[in-house]
PDB file of N, CA and C in Angstrom:
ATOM      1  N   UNK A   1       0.836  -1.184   0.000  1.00  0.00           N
ATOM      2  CA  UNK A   1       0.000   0.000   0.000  1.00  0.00           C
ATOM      3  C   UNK A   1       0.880   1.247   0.000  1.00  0.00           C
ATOM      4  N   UNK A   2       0.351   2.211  -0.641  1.00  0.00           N
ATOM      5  CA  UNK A   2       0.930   3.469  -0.753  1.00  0.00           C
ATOM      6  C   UNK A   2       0.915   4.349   0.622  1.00  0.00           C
ATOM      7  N   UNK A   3       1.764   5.055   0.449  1.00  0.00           N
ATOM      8  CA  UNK A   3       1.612   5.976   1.709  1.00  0.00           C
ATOM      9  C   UNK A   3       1.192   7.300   1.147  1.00  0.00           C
ATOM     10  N   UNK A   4       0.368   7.969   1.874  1.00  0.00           N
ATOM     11  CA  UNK A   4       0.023   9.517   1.415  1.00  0.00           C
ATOM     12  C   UNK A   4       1.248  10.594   0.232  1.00  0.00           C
ATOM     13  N   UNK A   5       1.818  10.187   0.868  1.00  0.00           N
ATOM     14  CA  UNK A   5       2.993  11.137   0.281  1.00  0.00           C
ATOM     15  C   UNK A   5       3.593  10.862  -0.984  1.00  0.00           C
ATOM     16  N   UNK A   6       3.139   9.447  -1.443  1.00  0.00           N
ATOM     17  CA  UNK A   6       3.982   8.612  -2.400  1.00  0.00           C
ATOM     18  C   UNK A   6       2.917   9.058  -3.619  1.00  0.00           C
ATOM     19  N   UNK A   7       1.395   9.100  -2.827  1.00  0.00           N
ATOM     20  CA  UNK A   7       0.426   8.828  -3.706  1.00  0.00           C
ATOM     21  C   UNK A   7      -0.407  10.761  -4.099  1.00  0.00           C
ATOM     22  N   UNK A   8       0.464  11.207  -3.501  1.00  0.00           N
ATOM     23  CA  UNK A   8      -0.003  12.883  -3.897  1.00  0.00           C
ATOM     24  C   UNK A   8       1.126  13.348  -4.901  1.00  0.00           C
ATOM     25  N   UNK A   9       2.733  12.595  -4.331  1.00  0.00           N
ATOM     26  CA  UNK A   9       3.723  13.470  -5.238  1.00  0.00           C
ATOM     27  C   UNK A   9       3.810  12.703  -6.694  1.00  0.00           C
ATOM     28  N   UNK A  10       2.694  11.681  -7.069  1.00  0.00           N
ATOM     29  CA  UNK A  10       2.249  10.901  -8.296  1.00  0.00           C
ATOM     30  C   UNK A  10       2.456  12.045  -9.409  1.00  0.00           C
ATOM     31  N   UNK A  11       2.513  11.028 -10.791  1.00  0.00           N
ATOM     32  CA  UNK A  11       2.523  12.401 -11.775  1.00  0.00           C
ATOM     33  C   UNK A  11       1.377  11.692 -12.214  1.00  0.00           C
ATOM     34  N   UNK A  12       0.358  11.006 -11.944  1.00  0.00           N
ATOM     35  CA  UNK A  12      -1.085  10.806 -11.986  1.00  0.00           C
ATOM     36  C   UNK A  12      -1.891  11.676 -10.971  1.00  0.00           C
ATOM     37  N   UNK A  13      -2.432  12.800 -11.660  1.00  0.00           N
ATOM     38  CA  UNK A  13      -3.551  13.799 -10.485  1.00  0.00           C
ATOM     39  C   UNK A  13      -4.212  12.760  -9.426  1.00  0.00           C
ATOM     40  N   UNK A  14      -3.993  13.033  -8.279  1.00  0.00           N
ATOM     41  CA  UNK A  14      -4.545  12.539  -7.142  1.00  0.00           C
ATOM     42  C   UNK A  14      -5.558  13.553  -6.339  1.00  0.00           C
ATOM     43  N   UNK A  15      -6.769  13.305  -6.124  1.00  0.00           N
ATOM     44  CA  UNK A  15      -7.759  13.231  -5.558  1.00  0.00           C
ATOM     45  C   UNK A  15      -8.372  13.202  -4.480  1.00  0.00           C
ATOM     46  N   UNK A  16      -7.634  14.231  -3.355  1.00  0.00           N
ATOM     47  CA  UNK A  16      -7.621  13.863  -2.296  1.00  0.00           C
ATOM     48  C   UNK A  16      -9.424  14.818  -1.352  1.00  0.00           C
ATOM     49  N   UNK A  17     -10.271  13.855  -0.783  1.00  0.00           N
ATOM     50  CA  UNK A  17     -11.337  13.898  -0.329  1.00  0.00           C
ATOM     51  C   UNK A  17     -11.101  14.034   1.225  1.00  0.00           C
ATOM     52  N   UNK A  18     -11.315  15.353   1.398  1.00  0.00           N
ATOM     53  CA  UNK A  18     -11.173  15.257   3.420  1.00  0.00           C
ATOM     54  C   UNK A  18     -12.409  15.549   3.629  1.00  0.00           C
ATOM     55  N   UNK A  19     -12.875  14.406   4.303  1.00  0.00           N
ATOM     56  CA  UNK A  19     -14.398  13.937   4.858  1.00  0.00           C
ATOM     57  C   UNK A  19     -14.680  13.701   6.418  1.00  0.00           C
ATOM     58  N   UNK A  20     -15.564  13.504   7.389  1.00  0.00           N
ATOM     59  CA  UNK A  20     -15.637  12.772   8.189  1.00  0.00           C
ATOM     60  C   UNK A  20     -17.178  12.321   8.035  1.00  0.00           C
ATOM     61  N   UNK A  21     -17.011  10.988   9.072  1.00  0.00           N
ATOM     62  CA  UNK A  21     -18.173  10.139   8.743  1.00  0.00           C
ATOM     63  C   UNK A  21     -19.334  10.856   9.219  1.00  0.00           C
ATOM     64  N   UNK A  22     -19.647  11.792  10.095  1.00  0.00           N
ATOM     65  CA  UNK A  22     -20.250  12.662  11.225  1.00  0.00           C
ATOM     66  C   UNK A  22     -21.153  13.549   9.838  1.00  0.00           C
ATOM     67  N   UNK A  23     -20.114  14.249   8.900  1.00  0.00           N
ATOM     68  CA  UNK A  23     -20.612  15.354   7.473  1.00  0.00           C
ATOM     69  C   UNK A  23     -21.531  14.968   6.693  1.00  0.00           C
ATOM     70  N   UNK A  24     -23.166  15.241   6.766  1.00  0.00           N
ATOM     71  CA  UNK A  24     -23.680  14.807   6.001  1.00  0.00           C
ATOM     72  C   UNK A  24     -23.539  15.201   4.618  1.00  0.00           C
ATOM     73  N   UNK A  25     -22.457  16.648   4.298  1.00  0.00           N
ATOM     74  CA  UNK A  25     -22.485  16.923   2.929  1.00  0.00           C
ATOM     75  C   UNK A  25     -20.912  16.096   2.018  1.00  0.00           C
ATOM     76  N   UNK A  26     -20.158  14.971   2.960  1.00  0.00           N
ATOM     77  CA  UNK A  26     -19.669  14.532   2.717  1.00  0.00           C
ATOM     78  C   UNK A  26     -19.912  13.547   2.371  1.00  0.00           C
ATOM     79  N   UNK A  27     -21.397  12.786   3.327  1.00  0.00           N
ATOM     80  CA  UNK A  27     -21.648  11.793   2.443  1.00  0.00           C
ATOM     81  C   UNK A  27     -22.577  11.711   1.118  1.00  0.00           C
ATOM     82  N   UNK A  28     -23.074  12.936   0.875  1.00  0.00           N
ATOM     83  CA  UNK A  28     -23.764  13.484  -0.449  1.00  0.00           C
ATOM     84  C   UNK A  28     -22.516  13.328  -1.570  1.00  0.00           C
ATOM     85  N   UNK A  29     -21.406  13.672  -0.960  1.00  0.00           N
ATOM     86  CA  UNK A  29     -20.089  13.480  -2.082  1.00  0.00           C
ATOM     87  C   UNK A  29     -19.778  11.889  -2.460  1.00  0.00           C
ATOM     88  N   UNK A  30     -20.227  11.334  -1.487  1.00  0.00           N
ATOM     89  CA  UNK A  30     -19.303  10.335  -1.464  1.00  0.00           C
ATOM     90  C   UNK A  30     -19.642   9.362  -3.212  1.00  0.00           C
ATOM     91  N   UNK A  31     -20.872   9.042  -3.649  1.00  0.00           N
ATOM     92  CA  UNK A  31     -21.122   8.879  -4.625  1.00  0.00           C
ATOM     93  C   UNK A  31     -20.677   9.744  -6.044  1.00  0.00           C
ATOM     94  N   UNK A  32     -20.555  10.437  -5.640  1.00  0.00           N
ATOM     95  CA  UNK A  32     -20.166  11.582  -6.776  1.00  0.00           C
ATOM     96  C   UNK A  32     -18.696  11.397  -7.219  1.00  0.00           C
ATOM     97  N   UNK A  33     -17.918  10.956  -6.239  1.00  0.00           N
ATOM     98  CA  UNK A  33     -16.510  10.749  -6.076  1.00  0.00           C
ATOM     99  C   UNK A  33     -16.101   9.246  -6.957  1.00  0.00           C
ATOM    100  N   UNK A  34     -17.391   8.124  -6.352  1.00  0.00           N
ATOM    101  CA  UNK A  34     -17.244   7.303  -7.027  1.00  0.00           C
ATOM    102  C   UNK A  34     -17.303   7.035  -8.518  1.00  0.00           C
ATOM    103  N   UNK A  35     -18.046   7.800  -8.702  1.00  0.00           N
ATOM    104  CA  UNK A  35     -18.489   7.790 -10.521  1.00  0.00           C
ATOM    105  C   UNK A  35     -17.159   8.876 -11.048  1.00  0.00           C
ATOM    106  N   UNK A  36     -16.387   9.766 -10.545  1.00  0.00           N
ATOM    107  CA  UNK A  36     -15.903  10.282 -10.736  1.00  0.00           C
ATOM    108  C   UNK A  36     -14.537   9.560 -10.831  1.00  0.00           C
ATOM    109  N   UNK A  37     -14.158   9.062  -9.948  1.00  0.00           N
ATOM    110  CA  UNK A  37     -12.906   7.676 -10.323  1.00  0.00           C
ATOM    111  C   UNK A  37     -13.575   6.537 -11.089  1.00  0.00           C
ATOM    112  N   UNK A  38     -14.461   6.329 -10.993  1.00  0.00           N
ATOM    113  CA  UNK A  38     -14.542   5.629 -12.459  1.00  0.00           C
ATOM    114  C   UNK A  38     -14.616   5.946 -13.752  1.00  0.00           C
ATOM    115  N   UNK A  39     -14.775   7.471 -14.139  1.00  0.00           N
ATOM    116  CA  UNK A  39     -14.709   7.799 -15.188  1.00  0.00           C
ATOM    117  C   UNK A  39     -13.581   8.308 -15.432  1.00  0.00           C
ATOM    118  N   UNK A  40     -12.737   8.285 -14.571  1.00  0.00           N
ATOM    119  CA  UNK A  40     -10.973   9.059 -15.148  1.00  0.00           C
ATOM    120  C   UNK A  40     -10.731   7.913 -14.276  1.00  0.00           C
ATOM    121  N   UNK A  41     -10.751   6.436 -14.495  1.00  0.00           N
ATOM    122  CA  UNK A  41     -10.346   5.240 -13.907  1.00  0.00           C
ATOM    123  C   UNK A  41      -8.620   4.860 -13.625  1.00  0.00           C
ATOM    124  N   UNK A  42      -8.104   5.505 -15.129  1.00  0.00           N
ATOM    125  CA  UNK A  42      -6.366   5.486 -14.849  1.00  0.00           C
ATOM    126  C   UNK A  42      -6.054   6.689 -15.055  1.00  0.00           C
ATOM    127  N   UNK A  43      -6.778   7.820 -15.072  1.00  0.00           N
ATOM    128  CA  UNK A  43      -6.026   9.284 -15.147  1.00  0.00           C
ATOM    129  C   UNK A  43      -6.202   9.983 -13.739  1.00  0.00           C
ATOM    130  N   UNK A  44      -6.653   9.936 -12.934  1.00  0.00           N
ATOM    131  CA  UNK A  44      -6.580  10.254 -11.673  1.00  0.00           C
ATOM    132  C   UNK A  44      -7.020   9.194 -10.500  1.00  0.00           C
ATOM    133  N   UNK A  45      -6.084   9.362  -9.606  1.00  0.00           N
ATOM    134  CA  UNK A  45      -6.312   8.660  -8.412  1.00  0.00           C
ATOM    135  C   UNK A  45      -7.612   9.301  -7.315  1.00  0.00           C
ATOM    136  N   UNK A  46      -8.263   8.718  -6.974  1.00  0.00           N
ATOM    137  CA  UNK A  46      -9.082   9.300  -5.866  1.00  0.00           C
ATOM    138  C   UNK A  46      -9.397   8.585  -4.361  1.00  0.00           C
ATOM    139  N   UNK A  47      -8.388   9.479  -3.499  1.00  0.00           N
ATOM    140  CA  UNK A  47      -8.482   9.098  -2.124  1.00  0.00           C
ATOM    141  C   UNK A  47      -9.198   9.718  -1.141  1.00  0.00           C
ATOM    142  N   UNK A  48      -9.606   9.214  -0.204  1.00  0.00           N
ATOM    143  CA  UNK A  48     -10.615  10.004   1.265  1.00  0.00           C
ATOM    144  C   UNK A  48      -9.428   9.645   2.013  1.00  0.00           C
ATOM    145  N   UNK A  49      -9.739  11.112   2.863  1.00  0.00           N
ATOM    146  CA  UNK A  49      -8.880  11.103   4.159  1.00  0.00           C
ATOM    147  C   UNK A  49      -9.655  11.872   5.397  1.00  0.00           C
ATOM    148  N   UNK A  50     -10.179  11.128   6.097  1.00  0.00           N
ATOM    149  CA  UNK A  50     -10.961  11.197   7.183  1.00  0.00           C
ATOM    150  C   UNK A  50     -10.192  11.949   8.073  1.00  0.00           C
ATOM    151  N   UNK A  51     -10.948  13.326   8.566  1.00  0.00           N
ATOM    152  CA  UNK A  51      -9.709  14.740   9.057  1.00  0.00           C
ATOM    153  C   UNK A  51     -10.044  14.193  10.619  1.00  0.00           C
ATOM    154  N   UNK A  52     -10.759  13.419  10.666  1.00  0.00           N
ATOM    155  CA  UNK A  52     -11.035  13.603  12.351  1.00  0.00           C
ATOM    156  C   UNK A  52      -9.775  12.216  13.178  1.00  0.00           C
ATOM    157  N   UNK A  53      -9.202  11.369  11.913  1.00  0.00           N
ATOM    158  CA  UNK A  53      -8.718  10.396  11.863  1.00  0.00           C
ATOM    159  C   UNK A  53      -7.193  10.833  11.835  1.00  0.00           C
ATOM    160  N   UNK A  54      -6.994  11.833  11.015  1.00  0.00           N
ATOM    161  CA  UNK A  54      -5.999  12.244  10.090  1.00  0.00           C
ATOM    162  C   UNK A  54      -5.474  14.096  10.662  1.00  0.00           C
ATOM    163  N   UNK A  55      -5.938  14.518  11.821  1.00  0.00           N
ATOM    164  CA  UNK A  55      -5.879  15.606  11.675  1.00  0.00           C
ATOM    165  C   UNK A  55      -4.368  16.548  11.600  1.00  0.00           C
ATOM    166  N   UNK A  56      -3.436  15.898  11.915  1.00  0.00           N
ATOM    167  CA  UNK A  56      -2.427  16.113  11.181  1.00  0.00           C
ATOM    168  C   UNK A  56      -2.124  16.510   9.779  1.00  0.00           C
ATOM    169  N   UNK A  57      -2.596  15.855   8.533  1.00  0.00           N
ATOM    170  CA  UNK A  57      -2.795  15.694   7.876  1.00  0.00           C
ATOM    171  C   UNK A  57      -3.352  17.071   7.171  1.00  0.00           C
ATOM    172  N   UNK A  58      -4.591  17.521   7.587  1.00  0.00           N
ATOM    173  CA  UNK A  58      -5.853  17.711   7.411  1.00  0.00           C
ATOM    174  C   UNK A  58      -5.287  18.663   7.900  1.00  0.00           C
ATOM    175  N   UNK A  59      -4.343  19.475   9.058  1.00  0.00           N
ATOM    176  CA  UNK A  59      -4.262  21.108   9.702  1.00  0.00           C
ATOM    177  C   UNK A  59      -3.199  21.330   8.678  1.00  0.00           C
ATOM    178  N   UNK A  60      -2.123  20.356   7.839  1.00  0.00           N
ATOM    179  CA  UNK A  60      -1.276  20.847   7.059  1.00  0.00           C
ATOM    180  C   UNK A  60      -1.889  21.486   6.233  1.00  0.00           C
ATOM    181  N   UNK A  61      -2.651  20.930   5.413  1.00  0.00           N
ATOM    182  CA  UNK A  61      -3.388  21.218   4.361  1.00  0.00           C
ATOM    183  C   UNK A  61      -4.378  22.544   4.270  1.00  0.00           C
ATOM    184  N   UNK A  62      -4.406  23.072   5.902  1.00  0.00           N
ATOM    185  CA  UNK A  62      -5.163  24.068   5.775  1.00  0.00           C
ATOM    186  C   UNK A  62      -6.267  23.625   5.764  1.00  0.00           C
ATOM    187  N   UNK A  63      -7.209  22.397   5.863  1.00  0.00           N
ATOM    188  CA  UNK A  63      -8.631  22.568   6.003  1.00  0.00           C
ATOM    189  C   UNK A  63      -9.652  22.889   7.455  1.00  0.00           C
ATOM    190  N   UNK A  64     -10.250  23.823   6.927  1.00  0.00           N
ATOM    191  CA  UNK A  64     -11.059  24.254   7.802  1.00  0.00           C
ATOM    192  C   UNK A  64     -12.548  23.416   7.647  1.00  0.00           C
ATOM    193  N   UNK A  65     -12.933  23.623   6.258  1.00  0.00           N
ATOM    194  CA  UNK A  65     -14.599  22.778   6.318  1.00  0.00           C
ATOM    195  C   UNK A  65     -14.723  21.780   5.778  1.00  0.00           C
ATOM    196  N   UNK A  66     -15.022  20.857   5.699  1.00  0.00           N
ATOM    197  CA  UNK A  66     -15.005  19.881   4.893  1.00  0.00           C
ATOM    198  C   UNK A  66     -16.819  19.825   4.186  1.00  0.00           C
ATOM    199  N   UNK A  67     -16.759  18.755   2.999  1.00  0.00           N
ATOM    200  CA  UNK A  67     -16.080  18.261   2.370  1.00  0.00           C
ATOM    201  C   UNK A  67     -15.087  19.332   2.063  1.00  0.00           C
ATOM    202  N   UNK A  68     -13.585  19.122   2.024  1.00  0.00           N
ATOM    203  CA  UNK A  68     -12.713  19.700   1.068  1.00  0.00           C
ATOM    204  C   UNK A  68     -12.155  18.834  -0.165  1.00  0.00           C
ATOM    205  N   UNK A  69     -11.921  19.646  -1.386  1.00  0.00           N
ATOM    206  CA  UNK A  69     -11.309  18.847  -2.158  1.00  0.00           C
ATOM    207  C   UNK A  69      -9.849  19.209  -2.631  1.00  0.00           C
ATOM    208  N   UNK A  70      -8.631  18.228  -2.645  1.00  0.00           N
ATOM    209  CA  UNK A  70      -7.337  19.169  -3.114  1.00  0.00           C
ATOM    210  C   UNK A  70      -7.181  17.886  -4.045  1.00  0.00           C
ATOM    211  N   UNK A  71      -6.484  18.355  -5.262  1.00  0.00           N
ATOM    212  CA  UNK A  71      -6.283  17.853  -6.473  1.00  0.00           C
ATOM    213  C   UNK A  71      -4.644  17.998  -6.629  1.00  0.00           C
ATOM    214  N   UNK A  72      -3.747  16.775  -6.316  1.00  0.00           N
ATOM    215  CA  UNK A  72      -2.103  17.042  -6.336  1.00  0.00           C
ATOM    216  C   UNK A  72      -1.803  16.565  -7.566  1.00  0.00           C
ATOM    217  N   UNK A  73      -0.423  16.957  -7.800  1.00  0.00           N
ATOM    218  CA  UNK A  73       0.069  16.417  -8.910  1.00  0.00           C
ATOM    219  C   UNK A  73       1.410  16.734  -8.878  1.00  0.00           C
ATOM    220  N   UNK A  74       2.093  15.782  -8.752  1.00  0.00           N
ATOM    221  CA  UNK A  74       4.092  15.818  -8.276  1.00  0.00           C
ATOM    222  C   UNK A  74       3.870  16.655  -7.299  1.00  0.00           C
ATOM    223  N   UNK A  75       3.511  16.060  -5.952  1.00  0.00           N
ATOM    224  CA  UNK A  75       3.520  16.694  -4.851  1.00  0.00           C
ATOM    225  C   UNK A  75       2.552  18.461  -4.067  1.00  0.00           C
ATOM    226  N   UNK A  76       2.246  18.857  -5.552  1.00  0.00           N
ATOM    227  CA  UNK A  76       1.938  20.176  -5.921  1.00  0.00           C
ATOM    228  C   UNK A  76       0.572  20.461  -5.667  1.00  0.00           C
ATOM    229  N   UNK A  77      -0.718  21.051  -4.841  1.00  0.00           N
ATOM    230  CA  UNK A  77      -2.137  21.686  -4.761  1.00  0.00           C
ATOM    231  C   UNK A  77      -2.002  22.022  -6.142  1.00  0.00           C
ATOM    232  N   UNK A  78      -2.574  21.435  -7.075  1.00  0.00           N
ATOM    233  CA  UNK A  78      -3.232  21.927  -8.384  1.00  0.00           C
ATOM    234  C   UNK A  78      -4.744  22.453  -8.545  1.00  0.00           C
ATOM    235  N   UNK A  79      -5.235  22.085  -7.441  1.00  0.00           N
ATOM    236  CA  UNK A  79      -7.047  22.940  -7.319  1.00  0.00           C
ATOM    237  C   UNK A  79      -7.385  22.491  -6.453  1.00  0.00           C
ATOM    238  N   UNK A  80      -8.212  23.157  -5.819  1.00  0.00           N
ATOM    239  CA  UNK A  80      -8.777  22.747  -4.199  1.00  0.00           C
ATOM    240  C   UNK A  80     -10.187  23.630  -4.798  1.00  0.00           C
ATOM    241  N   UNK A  81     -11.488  22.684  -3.575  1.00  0.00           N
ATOM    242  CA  UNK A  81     -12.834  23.098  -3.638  1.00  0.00           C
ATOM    243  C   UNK A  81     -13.293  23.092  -2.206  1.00  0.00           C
ATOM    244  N   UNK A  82     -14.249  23.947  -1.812  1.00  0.00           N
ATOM    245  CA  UNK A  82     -14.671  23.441  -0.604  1.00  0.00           C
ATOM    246  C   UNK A  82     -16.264  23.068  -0.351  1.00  0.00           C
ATOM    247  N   UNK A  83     -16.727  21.992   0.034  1.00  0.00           N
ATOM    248  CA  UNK A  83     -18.307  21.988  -0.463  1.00  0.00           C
ATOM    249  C   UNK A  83     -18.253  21.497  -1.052  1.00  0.00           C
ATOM    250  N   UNK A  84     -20.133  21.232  -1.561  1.00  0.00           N
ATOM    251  CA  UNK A  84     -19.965  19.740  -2.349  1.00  0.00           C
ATOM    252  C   UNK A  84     -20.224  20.496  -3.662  1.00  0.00           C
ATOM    253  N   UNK A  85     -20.441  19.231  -4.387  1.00  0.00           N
ATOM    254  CA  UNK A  85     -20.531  20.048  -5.609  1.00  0.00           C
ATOM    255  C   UNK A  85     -20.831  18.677  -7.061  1.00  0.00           C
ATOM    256  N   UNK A  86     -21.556  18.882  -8.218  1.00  0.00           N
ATOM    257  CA  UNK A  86     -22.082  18.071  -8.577  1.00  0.00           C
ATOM    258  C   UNK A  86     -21.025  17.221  -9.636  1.00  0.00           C
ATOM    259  N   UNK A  87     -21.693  16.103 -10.041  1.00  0.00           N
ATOM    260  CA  UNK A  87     -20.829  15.092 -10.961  1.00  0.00           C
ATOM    261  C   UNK A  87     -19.861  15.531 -12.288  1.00  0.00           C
ATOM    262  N   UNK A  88     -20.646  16.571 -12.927  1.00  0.00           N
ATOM    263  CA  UNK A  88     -20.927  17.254 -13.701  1.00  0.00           C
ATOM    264  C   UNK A  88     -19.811  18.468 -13.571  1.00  0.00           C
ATOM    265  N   UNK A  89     -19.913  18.982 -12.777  1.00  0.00           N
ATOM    266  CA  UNK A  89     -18.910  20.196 -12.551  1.00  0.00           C
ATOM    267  C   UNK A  89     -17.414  19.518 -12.002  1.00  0.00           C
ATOM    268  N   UNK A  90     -17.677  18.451 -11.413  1.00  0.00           N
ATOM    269  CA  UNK A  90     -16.240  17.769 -11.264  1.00  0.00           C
ATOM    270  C   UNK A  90     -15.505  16.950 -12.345  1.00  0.00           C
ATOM    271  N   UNK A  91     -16.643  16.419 -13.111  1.00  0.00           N
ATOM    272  CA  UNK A  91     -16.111  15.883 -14.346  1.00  0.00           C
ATOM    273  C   UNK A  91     -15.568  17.316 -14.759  1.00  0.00           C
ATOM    274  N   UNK A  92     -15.977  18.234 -15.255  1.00  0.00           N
ATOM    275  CA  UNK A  92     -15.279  19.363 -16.060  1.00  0.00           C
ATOM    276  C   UNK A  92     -14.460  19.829 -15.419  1.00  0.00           C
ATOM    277  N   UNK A  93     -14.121  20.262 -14.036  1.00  0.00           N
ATOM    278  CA  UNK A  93     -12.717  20.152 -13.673  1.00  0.00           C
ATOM    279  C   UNK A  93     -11.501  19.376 -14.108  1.00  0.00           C
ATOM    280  N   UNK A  94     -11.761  18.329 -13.799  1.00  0.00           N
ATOM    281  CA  UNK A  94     -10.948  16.785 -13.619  1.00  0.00           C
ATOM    282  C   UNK A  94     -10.630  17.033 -14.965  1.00  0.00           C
ATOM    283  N   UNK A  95     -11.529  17.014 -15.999  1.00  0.00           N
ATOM    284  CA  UNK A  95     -11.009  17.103 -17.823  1.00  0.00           C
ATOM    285  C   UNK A  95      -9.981  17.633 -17.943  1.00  0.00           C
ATOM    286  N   UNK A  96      -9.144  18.991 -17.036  1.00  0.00           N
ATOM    287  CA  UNK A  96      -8.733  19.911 -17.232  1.00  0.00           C
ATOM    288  C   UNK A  96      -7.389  19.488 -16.932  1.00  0.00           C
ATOM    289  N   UNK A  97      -6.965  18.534 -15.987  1.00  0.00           N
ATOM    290  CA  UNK A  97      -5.667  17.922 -15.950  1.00  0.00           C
ATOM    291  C   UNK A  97      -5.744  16.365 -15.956  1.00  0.00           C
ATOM    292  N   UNK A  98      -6.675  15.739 -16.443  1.00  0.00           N
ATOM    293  CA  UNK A  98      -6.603  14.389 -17.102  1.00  0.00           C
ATOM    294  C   UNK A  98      -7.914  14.050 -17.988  1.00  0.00           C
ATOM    295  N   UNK A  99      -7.297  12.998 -18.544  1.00  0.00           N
ATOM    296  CA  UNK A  99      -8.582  12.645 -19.841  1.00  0.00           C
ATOM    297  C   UNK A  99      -9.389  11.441 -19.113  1.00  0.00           C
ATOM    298  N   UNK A 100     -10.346  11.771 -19.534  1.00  0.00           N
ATOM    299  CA  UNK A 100     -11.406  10.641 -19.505  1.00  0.00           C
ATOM    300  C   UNK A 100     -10.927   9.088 -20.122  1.00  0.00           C
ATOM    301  N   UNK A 101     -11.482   8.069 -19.269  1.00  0.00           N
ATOM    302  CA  UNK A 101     -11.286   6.851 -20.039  1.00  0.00           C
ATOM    303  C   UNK A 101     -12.713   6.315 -21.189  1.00  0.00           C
ATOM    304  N   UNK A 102     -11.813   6.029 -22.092  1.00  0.00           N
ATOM    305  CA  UNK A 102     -12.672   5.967 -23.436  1.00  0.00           C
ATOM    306  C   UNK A 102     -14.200   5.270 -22.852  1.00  0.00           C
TER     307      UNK A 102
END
């Protein structure tokens, strides 16, 4: 298994979801996330990282509300969101630094 660090400084966009189980607008994401790694299946990675689990983690990063979303790539914040937000508008993000699988 990967460790956080291995799997953000990827030169595959990684996907990182700071959630807790408690957020009901996290678990409104949580489906959205799924269809969303399945449709960029090998162009981006998509991980949850539970801040209440992780808060280390989670105070580096600067999150204050969750859902948050940060999008890495070779180690690097390439886009961050905060809130949820629909399938649709994340697919058209995501397009923007990886392709869809056919």
């Amino acid at each position: 298994m990967k460790t956080f660090e291995e799997l953000i400084n990827s030169e595959t966009p990684t996907l990182v979801d700071f959630y807790a189980d408690w957020c009901a607008p996290c678990r409104t994401m949580a489906p959205v996330l799924e269809q969303a790694g399945n449709l960029f299946e090998d162009s981006v990675k998509v991980i949850k990282v539970n801040t209440d689990k992780n808060a280390r983690v989670s105070e580096h990063f600067g999150i204050r509300s969750i859902p948050t979303l940060l999008l890495f790539q070779k180690g690097e914040v390439i886009w961050r969101h905060s809130g949820t937000m629909s399938l649709q508008d994340l697919t058209a993000t995501l397009m923007n630094y990886a392709p869809q699988k056919a």
